[in-house]
PDB file of N, CA and C in Angstrom:
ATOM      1  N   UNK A   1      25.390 -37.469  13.109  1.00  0.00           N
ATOM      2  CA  UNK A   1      26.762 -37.639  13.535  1.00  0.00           C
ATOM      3  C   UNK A   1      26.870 -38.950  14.286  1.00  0.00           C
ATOM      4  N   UNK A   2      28.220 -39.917  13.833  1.00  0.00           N
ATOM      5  CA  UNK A   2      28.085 -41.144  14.717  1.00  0.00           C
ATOM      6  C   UNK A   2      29.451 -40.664  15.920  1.00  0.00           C
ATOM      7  N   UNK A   3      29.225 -41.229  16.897  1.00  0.00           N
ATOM      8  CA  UNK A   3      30.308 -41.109  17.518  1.00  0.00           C
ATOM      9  C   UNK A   3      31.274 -41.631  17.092  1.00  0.00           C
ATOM     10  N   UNK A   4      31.383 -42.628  16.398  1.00  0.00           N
ATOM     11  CA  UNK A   4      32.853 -43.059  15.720  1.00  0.00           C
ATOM     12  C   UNK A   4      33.514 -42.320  14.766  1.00  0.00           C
ATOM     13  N   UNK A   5      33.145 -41.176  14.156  1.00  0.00           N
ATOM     14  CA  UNK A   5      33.350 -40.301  13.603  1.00  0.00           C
ATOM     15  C   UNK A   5      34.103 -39.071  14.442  1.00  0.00           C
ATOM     16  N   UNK A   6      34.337 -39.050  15.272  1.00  0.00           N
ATOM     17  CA  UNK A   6      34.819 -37.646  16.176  1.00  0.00           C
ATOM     18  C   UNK A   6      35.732 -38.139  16.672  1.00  0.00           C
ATOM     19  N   UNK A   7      36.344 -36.782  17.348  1.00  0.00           N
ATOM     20  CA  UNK A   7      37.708 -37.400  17.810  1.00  0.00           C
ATOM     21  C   UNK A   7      37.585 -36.512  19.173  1.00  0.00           C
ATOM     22  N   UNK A   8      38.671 -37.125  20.145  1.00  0.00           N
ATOM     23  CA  UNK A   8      38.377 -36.422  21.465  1.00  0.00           C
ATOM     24  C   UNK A   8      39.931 -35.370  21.697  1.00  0.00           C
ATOM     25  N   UNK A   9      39.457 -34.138  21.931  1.00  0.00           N
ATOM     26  CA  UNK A   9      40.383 -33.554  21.692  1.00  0.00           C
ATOM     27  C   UNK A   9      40.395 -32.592  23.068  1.00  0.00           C
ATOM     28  N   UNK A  10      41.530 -32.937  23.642  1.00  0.00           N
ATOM     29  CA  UNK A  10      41.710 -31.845  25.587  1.00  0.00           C
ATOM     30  C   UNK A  10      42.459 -30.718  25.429  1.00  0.00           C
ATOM     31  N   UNK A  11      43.306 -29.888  26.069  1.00  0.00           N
ATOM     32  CA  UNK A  11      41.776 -29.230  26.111  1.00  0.00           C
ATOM     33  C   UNK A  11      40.849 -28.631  24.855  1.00  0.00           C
ATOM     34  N   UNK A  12      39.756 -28.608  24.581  1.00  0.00           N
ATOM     35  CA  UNK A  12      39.017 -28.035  23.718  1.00  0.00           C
ATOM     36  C   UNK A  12      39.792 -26.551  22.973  1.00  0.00           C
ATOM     37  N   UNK A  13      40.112 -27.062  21.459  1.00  0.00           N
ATOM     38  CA  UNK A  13      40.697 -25.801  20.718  1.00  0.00           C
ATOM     39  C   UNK A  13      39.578 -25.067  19.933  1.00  0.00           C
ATOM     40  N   UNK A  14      38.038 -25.512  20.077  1.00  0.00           N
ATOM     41  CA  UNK A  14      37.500 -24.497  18.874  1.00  0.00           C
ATOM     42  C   UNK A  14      36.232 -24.115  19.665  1.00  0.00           C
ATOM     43  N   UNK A  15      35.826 -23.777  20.671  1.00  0.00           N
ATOM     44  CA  UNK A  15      34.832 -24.097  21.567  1.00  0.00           C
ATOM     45  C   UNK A  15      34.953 -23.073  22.384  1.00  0.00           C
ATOM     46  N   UNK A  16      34.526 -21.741  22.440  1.00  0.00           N
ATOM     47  CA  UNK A  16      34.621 -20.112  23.446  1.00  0.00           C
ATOM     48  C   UNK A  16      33.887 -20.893  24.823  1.00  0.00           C
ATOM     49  N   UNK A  17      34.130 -19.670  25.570  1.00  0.00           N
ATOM     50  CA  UNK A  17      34.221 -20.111  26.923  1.00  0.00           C
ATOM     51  C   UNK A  17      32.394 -20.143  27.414  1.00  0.00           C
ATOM     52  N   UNK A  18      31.704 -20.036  26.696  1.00  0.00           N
ATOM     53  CA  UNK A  18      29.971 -19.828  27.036  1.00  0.00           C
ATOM     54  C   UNK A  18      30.226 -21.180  26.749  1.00  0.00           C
ATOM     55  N   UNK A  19      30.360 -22.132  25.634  1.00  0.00           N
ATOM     56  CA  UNK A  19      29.819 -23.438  25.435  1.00  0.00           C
ATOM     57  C   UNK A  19      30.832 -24.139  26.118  1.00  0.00           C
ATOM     58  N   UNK A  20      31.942 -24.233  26.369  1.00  0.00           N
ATOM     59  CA  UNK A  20      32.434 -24.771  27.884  1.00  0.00           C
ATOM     60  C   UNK A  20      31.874 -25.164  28.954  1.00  0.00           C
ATOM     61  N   UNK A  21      31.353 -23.861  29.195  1.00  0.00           N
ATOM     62  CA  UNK A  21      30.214 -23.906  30.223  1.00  0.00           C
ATOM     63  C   UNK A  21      29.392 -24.673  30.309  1.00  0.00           C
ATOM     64  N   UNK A  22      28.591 -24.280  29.237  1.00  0.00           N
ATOM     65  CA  UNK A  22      26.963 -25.150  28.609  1.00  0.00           C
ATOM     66  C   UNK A  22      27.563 -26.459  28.978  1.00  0.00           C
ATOM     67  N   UNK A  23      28.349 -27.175  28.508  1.00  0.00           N
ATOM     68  CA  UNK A  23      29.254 -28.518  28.783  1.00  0.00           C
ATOM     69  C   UNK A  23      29.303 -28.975  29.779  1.00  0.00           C
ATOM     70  N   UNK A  24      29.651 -27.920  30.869  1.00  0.00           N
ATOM     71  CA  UNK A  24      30.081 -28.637  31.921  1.00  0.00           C
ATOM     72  C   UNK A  24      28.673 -28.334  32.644  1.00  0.00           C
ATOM     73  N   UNK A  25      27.496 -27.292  32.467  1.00  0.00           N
ATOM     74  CA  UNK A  25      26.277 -27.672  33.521  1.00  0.00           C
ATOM     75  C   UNK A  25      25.743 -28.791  32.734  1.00  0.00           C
ATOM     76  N   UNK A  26      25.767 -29.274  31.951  1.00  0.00           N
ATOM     77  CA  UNK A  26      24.728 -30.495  31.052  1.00  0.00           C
ATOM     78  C   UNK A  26      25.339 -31.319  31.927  1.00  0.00           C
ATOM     79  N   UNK A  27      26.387 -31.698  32.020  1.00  0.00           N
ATOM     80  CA  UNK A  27      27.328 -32.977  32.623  1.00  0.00           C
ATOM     81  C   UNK A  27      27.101 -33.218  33.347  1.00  0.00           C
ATOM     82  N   UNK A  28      27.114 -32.005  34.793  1.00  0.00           N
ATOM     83  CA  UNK A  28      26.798 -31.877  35.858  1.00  0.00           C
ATOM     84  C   UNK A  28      25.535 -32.043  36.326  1.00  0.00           C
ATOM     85  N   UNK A  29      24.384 -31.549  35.757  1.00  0.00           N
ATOM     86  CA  UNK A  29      23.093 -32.329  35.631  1.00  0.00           C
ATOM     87  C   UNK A  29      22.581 -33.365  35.129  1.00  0.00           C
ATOM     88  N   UNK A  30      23.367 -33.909  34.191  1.00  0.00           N
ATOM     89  CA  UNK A  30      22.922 -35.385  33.713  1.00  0.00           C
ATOM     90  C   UNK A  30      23.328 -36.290  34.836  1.00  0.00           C
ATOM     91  N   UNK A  31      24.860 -35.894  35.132  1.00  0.00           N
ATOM     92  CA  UNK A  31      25.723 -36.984  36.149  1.00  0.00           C
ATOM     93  C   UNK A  31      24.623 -37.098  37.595  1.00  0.00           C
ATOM     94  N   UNK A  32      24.116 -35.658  38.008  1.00  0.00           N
ATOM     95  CA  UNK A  32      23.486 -35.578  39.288  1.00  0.00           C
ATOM     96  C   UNK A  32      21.836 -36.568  39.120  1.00  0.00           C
ATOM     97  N   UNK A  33      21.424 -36.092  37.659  1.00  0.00           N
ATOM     98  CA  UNK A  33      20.037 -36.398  37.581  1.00  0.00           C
ATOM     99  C   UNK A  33      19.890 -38.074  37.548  1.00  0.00           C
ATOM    100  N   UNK A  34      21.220 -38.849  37.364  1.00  0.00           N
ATOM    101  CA  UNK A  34      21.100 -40.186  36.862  1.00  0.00           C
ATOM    102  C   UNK A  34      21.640 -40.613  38.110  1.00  0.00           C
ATOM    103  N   UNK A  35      21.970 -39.869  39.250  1.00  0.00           N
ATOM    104  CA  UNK A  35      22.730 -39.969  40.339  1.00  0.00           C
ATOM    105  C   UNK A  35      23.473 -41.368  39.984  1.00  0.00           C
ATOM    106  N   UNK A  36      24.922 -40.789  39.214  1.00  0.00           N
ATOM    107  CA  UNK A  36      25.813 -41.414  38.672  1.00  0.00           C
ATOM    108  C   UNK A  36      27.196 -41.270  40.011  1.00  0.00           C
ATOM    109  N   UNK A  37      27.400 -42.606  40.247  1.00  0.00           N
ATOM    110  CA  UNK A  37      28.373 -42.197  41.115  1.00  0.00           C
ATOM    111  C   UNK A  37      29.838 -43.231  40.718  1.00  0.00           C
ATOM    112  N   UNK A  38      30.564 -41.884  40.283  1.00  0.00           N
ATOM    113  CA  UNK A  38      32.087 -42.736  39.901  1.00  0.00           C
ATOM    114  C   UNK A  38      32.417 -42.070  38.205  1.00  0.00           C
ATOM    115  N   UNK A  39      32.939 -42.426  37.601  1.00  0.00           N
ATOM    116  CA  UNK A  39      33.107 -42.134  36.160  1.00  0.00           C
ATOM    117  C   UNK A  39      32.160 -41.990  35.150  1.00  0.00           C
ATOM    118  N   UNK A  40      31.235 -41.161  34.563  1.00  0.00           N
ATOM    119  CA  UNK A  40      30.447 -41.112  33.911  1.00  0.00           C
ATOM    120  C   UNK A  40      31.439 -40.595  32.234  1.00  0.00           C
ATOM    121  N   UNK A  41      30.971 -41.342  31.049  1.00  0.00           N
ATOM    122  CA  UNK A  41      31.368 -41.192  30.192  1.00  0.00           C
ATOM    123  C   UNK A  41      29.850 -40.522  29.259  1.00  0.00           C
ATOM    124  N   UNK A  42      29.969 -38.797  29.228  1.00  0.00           N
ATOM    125  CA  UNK A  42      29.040 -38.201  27.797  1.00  0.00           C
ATOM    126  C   UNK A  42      29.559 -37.688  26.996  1.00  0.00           C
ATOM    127  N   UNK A  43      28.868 -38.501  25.517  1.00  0.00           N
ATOM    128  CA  UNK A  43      29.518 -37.936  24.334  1.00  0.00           C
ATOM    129  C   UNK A  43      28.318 -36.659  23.921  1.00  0.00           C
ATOM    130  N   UNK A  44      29.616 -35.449  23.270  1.00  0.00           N
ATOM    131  CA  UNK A  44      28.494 -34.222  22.701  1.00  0.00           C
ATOM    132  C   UNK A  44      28.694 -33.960  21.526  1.00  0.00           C
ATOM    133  N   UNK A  45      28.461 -33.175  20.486  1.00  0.00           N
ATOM    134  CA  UNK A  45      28.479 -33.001  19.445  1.00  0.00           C
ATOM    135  C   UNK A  45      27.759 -31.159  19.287  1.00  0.00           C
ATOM    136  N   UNK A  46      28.882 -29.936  19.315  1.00  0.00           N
ATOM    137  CA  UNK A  46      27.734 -29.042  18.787  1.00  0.00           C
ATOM    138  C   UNK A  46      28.104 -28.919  17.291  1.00  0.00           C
ATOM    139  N   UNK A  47      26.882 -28.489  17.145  1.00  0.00           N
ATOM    140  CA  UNK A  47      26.490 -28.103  15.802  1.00  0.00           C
ATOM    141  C   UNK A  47      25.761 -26.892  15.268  1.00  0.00           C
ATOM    142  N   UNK A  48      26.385 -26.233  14.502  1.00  0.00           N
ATOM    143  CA  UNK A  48      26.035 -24.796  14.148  1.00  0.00           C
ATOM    144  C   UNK A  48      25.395 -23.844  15.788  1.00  0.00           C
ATOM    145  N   UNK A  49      26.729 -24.198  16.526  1.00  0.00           N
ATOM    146  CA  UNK A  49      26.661 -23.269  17.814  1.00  0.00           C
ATOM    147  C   UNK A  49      25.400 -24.163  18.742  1.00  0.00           C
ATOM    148  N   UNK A  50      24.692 -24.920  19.016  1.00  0.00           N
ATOM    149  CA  UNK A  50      23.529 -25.704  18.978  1.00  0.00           C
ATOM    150  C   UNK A  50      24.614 -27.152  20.109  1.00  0.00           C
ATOM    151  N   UNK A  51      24.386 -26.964  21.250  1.00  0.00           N
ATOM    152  CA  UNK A  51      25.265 -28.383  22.336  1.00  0.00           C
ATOM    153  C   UNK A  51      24.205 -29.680  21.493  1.00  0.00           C
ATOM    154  N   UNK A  52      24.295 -31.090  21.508  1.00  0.00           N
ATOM    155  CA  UNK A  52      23.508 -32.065  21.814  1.00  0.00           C
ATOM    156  C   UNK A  52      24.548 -32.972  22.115  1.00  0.00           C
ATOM    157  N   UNK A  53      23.512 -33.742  23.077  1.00  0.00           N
ATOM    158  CA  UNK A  53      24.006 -35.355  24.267  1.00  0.00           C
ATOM    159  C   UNK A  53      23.981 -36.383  23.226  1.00  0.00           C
ATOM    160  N   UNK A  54      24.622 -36.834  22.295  1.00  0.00           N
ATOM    161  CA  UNK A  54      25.032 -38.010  21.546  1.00  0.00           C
ATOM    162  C   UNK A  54      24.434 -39.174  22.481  1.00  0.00           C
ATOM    163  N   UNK A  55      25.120 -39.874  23.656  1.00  0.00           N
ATOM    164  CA  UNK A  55      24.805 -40.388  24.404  1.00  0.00           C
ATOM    165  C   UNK A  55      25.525 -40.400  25.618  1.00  0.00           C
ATOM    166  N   UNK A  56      25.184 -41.064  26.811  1.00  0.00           N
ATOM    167  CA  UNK A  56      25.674 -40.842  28.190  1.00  0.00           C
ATOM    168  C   UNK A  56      25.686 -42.581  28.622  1.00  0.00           C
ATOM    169  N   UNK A  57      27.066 -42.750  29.350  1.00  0.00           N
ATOM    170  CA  UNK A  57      27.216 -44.004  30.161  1.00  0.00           C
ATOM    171  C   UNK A  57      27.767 -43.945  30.925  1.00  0.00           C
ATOM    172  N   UNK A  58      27.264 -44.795  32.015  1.00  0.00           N
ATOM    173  CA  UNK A  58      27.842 -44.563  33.575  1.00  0.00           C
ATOM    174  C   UNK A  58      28.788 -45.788  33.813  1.00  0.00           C
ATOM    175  N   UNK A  59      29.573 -45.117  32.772  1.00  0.00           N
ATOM    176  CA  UNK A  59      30.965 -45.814  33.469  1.00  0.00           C
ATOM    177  C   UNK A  59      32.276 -45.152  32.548  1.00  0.00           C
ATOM    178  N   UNK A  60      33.530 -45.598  32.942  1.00  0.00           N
ATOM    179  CA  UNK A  60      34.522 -44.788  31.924  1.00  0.00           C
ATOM    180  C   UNK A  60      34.677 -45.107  30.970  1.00  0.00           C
ATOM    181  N   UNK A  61      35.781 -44.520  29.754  1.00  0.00           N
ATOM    182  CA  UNK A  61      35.489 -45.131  28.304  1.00  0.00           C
ATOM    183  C   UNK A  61      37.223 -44.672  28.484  1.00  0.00           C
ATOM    184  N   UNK A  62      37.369 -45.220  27.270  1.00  0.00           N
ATOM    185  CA  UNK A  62      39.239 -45.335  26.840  1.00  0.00           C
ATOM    186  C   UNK A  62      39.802 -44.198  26.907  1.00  0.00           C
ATOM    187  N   UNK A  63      39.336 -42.946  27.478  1.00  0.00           N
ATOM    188  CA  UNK A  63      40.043 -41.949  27.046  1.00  0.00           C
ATOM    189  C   UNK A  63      40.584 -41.406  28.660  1.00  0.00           C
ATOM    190  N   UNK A  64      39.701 -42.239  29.503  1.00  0.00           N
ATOM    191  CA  UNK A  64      40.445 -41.812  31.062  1.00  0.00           C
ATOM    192  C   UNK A  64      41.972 -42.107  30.950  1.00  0.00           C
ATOM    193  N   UNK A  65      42.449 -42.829  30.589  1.00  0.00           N
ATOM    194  CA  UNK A  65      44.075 -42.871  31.147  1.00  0.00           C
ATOM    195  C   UNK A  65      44.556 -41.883  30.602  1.00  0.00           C
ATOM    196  N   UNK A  66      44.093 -41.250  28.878  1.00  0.00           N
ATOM    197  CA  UNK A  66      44.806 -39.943  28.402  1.00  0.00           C
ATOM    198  C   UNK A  66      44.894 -39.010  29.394  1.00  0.00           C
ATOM    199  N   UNK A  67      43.014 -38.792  29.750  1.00  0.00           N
ATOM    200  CA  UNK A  67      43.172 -37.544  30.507  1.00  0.00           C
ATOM    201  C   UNK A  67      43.302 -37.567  31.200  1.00  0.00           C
ATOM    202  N   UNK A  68      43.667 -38.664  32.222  1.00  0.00           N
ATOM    203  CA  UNK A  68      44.410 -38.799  33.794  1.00  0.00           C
ATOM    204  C   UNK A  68      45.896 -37.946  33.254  1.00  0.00           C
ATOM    205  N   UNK A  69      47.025 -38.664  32.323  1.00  0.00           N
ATOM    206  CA  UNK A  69      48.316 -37.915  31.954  1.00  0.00           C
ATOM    207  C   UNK A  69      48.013 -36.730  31.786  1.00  0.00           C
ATOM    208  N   UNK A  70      47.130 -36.082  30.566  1.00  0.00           N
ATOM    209  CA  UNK A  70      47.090 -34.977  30.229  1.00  0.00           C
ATOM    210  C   UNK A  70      46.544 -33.495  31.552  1.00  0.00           C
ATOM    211  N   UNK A  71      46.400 -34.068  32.233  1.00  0.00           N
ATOM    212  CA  UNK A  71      45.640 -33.430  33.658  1.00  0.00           C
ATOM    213  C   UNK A  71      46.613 -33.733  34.636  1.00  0.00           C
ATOM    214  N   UNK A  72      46.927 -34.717  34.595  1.00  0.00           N
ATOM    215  CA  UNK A  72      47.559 -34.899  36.175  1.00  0.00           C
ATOM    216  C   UNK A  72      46.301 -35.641  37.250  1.00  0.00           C
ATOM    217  N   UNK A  73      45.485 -35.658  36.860  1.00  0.00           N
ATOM    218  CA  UNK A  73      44.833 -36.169  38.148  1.00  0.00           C
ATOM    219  C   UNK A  73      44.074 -37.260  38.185  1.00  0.00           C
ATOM    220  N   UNK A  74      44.598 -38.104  39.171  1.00  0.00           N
ATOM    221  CA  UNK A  74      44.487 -39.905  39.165  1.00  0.00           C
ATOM    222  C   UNK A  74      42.731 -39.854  39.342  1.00  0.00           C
ATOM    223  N   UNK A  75      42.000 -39.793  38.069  1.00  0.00           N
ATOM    224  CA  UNK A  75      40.624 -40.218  37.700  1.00  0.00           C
ATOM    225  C   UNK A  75      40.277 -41.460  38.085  1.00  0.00           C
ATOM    226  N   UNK A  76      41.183 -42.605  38.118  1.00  0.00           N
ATOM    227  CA  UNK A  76      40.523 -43.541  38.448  1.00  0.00           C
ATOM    228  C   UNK A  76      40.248 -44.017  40.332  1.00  0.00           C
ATOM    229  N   UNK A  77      41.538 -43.531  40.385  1.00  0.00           N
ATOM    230  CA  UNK A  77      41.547 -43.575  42.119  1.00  0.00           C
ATOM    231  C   UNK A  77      40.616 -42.439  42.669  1.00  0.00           C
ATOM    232  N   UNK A  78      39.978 -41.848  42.116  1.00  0.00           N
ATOM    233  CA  UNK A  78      39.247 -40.754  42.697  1.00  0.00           C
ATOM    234  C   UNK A  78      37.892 -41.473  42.186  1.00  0.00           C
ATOM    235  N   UNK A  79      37.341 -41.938  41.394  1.00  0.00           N
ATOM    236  CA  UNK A  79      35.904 -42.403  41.188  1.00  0.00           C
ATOM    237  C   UNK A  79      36.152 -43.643  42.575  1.00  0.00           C
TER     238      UNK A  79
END
């Protein structure tokens, strides 16, 4: 799978609430383990029920201003 191939989609429509999860402790331990401080951008990909880390960068990517609107909450003034 390339990342240019996927699309980013909020909130998540095909994805039950266990791999949500899985999502958000990976994040939360990658972000802590790389002691990332400010906007961390990880791409995932599951596959046949199966999470994997595409890749991880410590910084934001184009999709913060969506999900600042789509959320409500000023992401950038908060990193």
């Amino acid at each position: 799978v390339h990342s240019g191939d996927s699309i980013a989609v909020y909130p998540p429509r095909n994805l039950d609430q266990a791999m949500i999860d899985t999502i958000i402790s990976y994040t939360d331990r990658i972000a802590l383990g790389l002691r990332v401080k400010g906007l961390v951008n990880i791409q995932y990909v599951v596959y046949q029920n199966v999470l994997y880390v595409l890749e991880v960068n410590p910084r934001s990517s184009r999709t913060v201003p969506f999900l600042s609107k789509v959320t409500g909450i000023p992401m950038v003034k908060l990193a």
